[in-house]
Protein backbone atom coordinates (compact mmCIF):
# COMPACT_ATOMS: atom_id res chain seq x y z
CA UNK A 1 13.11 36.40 23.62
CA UNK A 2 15.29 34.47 21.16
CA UNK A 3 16.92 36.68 18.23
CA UNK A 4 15.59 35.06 15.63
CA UNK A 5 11.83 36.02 17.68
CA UNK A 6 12.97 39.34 18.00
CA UNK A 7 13.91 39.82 14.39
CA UNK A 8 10.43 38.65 13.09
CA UNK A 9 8.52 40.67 15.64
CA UNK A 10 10.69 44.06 14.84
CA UNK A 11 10.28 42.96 10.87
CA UNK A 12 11.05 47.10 9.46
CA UNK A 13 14.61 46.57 10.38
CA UNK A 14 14.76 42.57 10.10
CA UNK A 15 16.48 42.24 6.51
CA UNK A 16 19.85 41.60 7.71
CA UNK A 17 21.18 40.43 4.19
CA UNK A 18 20.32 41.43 0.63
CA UNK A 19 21.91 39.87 -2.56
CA UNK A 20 20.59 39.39 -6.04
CA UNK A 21 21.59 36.41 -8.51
CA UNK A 22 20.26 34.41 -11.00
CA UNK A 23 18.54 31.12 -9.03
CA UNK A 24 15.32 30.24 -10.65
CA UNK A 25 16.89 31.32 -14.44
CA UNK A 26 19.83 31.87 -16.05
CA UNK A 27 21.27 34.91 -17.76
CA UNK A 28 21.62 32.70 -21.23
CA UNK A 29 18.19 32.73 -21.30
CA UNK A 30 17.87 35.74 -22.34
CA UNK A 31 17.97 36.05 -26.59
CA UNK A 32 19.04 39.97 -27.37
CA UNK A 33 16.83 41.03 -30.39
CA UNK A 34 18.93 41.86 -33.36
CA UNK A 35 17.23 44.25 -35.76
CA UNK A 36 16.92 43.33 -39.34
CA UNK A 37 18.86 46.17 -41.31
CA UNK A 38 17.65 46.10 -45.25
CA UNK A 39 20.53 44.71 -47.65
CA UNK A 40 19.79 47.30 -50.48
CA UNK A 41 19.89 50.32 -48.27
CA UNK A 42 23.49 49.98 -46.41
CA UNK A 43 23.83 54.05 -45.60
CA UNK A 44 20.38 53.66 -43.13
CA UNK A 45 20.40 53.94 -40.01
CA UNK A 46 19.11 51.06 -37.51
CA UNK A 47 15.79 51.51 -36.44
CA UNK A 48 14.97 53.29 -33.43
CA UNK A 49 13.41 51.28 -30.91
CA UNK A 50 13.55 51.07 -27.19
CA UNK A 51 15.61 48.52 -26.01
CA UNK A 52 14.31 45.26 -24.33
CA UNK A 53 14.92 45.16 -20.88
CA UNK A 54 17.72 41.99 -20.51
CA UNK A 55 17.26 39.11 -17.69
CA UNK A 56 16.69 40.48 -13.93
CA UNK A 57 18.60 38.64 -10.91
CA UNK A 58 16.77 37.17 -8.15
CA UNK A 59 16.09 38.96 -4.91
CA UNK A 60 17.50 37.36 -2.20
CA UNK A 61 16.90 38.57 1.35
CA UNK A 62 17.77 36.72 4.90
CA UNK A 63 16.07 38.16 8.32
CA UNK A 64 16.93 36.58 11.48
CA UNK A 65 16.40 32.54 10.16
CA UNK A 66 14.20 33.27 6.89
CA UNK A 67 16.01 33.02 3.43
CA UNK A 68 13.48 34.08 0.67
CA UNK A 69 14.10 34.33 -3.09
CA UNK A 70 11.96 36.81 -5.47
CA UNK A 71 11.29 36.94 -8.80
CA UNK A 72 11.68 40.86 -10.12
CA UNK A 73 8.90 41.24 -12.38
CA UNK A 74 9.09 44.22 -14.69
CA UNK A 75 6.69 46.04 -16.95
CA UNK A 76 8.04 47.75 -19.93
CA UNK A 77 6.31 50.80 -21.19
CA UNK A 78 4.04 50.37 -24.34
CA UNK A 79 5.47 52.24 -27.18
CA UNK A 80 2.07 52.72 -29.60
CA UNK A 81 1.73 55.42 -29.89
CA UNK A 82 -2.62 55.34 -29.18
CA UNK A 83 -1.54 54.77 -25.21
CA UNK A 84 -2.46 58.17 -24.08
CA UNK A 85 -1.55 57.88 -20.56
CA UNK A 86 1.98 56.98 -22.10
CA UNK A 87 1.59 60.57 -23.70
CA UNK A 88 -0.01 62.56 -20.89
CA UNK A 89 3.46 61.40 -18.35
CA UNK A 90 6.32 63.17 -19.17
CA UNK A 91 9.49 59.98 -19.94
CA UNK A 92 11.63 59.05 -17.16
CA UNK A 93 15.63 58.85 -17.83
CA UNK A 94 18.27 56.77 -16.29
CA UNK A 95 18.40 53.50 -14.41
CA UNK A 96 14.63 53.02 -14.96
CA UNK A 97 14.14 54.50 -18.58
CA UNK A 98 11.67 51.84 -20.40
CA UNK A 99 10.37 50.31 -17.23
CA UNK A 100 6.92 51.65 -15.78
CA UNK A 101 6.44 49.34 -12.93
CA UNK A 102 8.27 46.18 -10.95
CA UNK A 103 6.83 43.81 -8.64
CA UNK A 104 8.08 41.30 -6.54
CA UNK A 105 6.88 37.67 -6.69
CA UNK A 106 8.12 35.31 -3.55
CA UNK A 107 9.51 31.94 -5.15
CA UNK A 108 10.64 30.24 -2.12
CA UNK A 109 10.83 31.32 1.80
CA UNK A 110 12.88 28.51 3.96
CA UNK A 111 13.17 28.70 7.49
CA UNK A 112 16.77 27.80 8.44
CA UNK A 113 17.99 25.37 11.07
CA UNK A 114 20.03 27.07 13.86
CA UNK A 115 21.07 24.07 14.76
CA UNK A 116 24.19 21.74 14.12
CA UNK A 117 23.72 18.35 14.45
């Protein structure tokens, strides 16, 4: 059995290589939102909102000779305050405050040449 065979058969442990980078968009993309602070009021304070999550690399993976690249999709929590399952769950800190799901969306999968010609 070749090793490339034996790496899609055995695919739990196939993902030999893992990077993430920006491939189907760039980070200039993204536009931060800048909020609009009134000119007659100078002592307020800025307005408390969540932040918008910026621009999310690519995934890329390689197992044995299959390079695929995946979108991250992410779903920011709603912030009305009439979403009651947003009020029932208690809020989430760190890495993953703001976020209430990802998904993964497969943008290309190439099957690579092993051979040099």
């Amino acid at each position: 059995m070749s090793y490339a065979a034996y790496k899609m058969m055995h695919w739990p442990t196939g993902i030999e290589h893992c990077a993430s980078g920006f491939i189907t968009h760039s980070t200039a993309d993204f536009t931060p939102r800048i909020p609009a602070v009134a000119a007659d009021d100078l002592d307020s304070e800025w307005p408390t909102s969540t932040k918008s999550i910026g621009p999310v690399p690519n995934l890329i993976t390689v197992a044995a000779n299959v390079l695929e690249v995946y979108i991250v999709r992410i779903q920011e929590e709603s912030s009305s305050p009439t979403d009651s399952k947003a009020a029932t769950e208690p809020k989430r800190g760190g890495v993953l405050a703001g976020v209430s799901g990802a998904s993964l969306e497969l943008v290309c999968h190439y099957r690579l040449s092993l051979y040099c010609f």
